[in-house]
Protein backbone atom coordinates (compact mmCIF):
# COMPACT_ATOMS: atom_id res chain seq x y z
CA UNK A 1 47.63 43.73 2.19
CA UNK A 2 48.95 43.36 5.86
CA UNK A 3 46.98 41.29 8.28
CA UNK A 4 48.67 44.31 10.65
CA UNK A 5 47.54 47.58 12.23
CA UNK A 6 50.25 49.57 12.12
CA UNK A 7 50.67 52.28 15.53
CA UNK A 8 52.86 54.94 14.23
CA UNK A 9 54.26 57.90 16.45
CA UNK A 10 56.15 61.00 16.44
CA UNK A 11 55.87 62.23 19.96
CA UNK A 12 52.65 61.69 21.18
CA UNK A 13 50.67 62.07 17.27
CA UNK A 14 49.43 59.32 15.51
CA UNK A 15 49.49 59.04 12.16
CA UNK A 16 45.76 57.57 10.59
CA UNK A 17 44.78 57.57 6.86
CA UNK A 18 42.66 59.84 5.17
CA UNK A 19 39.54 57.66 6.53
CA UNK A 20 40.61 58.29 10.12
CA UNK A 21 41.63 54.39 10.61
CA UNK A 22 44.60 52.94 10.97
CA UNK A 23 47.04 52.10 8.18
CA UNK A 24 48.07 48.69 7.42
CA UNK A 25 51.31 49.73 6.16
CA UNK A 26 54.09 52.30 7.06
CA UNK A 27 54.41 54.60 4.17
CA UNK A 28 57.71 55.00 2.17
CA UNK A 29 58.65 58.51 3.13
CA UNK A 30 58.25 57.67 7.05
CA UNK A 31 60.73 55.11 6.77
CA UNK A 32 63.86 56.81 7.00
CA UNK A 33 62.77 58.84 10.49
CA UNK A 34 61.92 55.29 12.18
CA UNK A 35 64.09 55.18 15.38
CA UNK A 36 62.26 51.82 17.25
CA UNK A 37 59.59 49.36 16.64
CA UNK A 38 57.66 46.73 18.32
CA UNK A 39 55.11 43.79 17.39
CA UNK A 40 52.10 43.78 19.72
CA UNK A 41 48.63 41.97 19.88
CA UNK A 42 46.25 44.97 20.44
CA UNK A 43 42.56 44.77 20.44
CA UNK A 44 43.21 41.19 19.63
CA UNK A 45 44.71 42.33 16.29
CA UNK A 46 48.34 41.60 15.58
CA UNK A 47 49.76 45.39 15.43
CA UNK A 48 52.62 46.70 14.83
CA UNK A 49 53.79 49.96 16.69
CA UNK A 50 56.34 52.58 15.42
CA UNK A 51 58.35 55.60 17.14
CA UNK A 52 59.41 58.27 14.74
CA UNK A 53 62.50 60.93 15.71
CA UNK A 54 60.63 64.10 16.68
CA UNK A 55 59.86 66.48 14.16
CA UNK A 56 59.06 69.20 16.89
CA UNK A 57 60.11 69.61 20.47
CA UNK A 58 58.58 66.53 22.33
CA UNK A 59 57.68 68.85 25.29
CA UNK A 60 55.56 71.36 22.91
CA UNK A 61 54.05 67.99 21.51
CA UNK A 62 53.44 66.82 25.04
CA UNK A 63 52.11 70.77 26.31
CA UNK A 64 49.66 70.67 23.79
CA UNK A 65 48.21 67.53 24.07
CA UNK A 66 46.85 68.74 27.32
CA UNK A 67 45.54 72.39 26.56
CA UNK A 68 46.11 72.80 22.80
CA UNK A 69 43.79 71.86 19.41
CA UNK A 70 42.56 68.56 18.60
CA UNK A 71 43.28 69.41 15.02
CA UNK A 72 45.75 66.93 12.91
CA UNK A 73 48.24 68.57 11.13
CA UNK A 74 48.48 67.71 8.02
CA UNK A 75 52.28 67.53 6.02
CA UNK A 76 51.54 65.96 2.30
CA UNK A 77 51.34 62.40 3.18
CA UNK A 78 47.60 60.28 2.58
CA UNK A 79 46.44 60.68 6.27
CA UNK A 80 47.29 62.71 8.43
CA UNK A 81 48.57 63.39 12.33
CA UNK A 82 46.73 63.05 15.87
CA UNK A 83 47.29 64.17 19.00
CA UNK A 84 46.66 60.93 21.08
CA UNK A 85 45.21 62.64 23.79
CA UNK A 86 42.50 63.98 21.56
CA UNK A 87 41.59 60.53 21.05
CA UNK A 88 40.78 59.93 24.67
CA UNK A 89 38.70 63.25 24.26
CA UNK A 90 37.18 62.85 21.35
CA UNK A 91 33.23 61.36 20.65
CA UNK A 92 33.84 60.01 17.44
CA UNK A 93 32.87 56.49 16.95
CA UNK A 94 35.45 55.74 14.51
CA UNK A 95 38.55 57.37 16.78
CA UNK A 96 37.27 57.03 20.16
CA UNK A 97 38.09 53.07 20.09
CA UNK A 98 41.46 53.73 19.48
CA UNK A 99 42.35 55.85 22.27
CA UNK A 100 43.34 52.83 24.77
CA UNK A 101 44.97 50.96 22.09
CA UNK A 102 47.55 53.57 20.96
CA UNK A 103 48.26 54.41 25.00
CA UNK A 104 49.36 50.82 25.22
CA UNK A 105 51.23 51.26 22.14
CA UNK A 106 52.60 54.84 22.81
CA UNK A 107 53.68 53.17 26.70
CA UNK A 108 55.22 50.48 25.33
CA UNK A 109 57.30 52.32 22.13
CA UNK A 110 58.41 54.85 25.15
CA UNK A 111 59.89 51.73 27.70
CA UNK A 112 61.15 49.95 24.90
CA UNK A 113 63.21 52.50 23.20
CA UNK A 114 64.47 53.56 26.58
CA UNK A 115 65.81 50.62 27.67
CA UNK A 116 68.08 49.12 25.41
CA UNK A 117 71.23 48.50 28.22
CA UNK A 118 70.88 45.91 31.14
CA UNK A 119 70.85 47.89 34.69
CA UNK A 120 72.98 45.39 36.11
CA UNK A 121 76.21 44.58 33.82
CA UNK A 122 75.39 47.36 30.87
CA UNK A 123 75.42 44.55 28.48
CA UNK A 124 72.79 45.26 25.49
CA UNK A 125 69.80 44.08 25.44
CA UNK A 126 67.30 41.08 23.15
CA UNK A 127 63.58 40.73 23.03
CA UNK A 128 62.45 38.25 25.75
CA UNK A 129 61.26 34.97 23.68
CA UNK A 130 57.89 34.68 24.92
CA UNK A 131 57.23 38.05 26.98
CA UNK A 132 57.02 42.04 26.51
CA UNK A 133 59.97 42.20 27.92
CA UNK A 134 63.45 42.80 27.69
CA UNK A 135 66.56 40.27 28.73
CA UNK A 136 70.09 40.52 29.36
CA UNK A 137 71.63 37.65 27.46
CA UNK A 138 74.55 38.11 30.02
CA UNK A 139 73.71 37.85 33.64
CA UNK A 140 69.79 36.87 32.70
CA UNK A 141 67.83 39.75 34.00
CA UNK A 142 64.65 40.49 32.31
CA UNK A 143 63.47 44.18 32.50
CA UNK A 144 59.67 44.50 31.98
CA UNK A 145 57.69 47.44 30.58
CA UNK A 146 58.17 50.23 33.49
CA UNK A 147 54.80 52.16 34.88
CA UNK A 148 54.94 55.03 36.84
CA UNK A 149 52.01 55.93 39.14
CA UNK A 150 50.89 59.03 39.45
CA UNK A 151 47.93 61.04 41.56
CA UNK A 152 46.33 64.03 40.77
CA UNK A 153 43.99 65.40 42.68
CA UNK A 154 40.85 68.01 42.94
CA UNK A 155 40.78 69.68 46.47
CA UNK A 156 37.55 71.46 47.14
CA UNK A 157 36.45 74.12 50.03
CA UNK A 158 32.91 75.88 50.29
CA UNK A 159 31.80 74.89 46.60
CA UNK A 160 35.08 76.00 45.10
CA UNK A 161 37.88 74.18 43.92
CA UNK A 162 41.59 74.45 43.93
CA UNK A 163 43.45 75.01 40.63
CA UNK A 164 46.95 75.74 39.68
CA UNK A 165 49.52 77.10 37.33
CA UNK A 166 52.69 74.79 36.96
CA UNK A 167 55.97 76.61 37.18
CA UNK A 168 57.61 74.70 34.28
CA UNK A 169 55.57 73.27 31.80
CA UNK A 170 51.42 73.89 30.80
CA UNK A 171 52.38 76.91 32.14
CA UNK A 172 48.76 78.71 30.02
CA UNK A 173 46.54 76.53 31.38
CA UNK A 174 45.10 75.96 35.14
CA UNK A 175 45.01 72.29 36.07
CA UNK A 176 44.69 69.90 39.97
CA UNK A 177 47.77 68.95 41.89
CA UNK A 178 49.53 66.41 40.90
CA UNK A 179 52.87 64.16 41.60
CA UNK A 180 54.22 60.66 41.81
CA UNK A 181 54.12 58.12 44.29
CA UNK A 182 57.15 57.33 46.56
CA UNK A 183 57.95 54.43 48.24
CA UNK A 184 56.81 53.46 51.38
CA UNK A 185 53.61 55.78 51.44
CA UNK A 186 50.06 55.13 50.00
CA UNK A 187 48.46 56.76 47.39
CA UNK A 188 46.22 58.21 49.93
CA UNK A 189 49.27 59.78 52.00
CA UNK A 190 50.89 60.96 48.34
CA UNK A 191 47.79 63.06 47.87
CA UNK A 192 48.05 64.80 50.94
CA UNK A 193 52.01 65.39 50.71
CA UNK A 194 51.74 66.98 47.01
CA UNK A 195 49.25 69.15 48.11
CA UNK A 196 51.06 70.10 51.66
CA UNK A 197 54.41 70.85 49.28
CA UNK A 198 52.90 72.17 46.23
CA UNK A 199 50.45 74.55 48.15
CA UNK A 200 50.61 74.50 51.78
CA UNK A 201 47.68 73.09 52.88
CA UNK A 202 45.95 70.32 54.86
CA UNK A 203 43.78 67.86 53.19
CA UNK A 204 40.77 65.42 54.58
CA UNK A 205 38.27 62.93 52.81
CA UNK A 206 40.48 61.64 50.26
CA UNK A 207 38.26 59.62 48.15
CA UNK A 208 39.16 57.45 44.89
CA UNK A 209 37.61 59.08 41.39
CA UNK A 210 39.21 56.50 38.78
CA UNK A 211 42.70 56.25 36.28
CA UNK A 212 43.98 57.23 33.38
CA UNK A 213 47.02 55.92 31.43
CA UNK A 214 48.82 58.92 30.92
CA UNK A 215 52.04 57.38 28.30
CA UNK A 216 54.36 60.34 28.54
CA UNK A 217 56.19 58.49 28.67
CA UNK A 218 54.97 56.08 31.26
CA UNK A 219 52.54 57.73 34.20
CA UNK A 220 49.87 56.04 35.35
CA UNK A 221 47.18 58.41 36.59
CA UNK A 222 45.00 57.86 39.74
CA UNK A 223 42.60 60.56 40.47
CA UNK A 224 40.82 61.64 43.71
CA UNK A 225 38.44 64.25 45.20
CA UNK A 226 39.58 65.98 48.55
CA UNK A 227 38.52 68.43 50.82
CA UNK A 228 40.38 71.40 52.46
CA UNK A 229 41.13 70.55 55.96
CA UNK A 230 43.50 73.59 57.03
CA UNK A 231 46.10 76.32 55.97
CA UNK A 232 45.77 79.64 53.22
CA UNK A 233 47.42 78.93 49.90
CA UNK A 234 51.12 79.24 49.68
CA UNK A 235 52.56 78.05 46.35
CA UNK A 236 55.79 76.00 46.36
CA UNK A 237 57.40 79.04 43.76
CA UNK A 238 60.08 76.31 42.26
CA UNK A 239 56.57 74.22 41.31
CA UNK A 240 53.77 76.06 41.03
CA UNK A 241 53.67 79.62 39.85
CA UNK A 242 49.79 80.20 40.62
CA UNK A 243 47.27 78.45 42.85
CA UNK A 244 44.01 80.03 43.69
CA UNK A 245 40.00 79.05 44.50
CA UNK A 246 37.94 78.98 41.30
CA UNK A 247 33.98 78.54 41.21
CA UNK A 248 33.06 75.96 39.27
CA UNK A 249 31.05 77.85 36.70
CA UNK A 250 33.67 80.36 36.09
CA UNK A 251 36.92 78.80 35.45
CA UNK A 252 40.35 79.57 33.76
CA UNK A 253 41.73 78.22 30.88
CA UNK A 254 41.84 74.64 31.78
CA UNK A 255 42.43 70.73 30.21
CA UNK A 256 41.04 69.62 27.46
CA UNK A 257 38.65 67.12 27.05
CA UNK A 258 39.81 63.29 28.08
CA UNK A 259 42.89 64.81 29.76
CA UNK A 260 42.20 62.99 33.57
CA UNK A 261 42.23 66.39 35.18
CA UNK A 262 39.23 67.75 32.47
CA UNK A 263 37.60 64.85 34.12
CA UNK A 264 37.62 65.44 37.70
CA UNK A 265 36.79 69.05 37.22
CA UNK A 266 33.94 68.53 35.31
CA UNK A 267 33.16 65.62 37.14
CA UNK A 268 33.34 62.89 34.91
CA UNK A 269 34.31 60.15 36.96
CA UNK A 270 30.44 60.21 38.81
CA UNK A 271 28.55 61.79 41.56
CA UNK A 272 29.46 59.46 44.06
CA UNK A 273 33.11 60.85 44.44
CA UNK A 274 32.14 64.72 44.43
CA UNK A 275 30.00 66.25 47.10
C-alpha cells in the first residue's frame, strides 16, 4: 500500500473513498483523464496531488461550490466526488480536516499546470530541485507558486447590510463586494474603491474580519466589516446586476456555509469586527 495520500481533482471536486478519506492510490479508470501532477508534503504526510480534464464546465463547478449542494456525485467508481468548498463548510470530523489541505493542493495543481513556459525567454519549464517552484533551465528564472489577493467586504448602514447580485457569474445568489488588490494601494483603500465602482458609495471604519484561501484558481481572500459613509446605491451595470439593503434576519439566497462571504454575514469571524 502507498505511504501516499493521494489529492485528486476535477475542477474544484475531490475524489475520497467510500469511507470519506483519502485514497492511497489513483484508481485505474482515472488514469487516462490525468492532465498534471505534483508531489507535496501536506499535513506532514507525503501526498500526492492530481488535476483531472474537466468533466463539466469548470465555471458551473466553480458557481456551485459557492451557492449549490454539498452532495458528492457519485459516477460508478469506489468513492465518490466533493465539492472542496463543502469541505471548508462542512462539521464533519472526518472531512473537516481536510479542507486546508486540499486548498493547498487545489492552489498548487492550478499554478503548476498554468505555468509550464518561462515569462522571460518562453523556454519550457523543470521542477526546481529543492523548492515548489518552477525554473527556466535557460536564462535561470525560477517562477514560484502565484497568489492573488483578494478583499471582500460586508458594508453595513442602520442594522442592515449591503448585498449584491454579480452581473456575470453566481448570478442566483446575493453575496458582499468583492475585487482584487492593485498595486500601489492598501487593502484598506481596495475596499473602499470596489465598493465606490461596484456601487457608488462612500465607505468608513474599515476594520479587518480574517482570510480565506479561495484556490480558484489562486485568490487569496481578506475579509472586512465597513460602514456606509455616503451616496444611494448605484450598481456598476457591467458588474453588478443587483445591490440592495437586506436585514439581517431576512436575507436572499446567499453563500453557503465556509464560503468567506457566509462568514462575514453571519458573522463568523467574531463580535469584535461587527458592531
Amino acid at each position: 500500500m502507498s505511504n501516499k495520500f493521494y489529492y485528486i481533482f476535477r475542477s474544484s471536486e475531490l475524489f475520497l473513498t467510500k469511507d470519506y478519506t483519502l485514497p492511497t492510490s489513483l484508481p485505474e479508470s482515472l488514469a487516462d483523464s490525468v492532465i498534471d501532477s505534483l508531489d507535496l508534503v501536506l499535513s506532514g504526510r507525503a501526498a500526492h496531488a492530481v488535476l483531472l480534464r474537466d468533466e463539466v464546465p469548470r465555471d458551473s463547478i466553480v458557481s456551485a461550490s459557492v451557492s449549490g449542494s454539498h452532495s458528492a456525485s457519485v459516477d460508478g467508481l469506489d468513492g465518490s466526488w466533493i465539492r472542496l468548498r463543502a469541505l471548508t463548510g462542512s462539521e464533519d470530523p472526518v472531512l473537516a480536516p481536510l479542507s486546508a489541505p486540499a486548498c493547498r493542493a487545489l492552489g498548487l495543481l492550478n499554478w503548476h499546470n498554468s505555468t509550464r513556459f518561462c515569462g522571460r525567454c518562453g523556454h519550457p519549464l523543470e521542477e526546481h530541485h529543492s523548492e515548489i517552484a518552477r525554473r527556466c533551465p535557460s536564462c535561470n528564472h525560477v517562477f514560484y507558486p502565484r497568489i492573488s489577493p483578494a478583499i471582500i467586504v460586508l458594508v453595513r448602514k442602520e442594522g442592515k447590510i449591503l448585498l449584491a447580485r454579480h452581473a456575470a457569474r453566481n448570478q442566483e445568489v446575493f453575496s458582499c463586494i468583492a475585487g482584487f488588490l492593485e498595486h500601489g494601494e492598501s487593502l484598506e483603500e481596495c475596499v473602499a474603491r470596489e465598493v465606490r465602482e461596484e456601487v457608488g458609495i462612500s465607505v468608513k471604519n474599515v476594520v479587518y474580519a480574517g482570510s480565506q484561501s479561495w484556490p480558484y484558481p489562486d485568490q487569496h481572500m481578506v475579509a472586512f466589516y465597513a460602514d456606509w459613509a455616503s451616496g444611494e446605491i448605484t450598481p456598476d451595470l457591467a458588474e453588478i446586476s443587483e445591490a440592495r439593503w437586506f436585514d439581517p434576519d431576512n436575507l436572499p439566497n446567499s453563500p453557503m456555509r465556509g464560503t468567506v462571504a457566509w462568514n462575514l454575514i453571519h458573522g463568523v469571524f467574531g463580535a469584535s469586527s461587527k458592531k
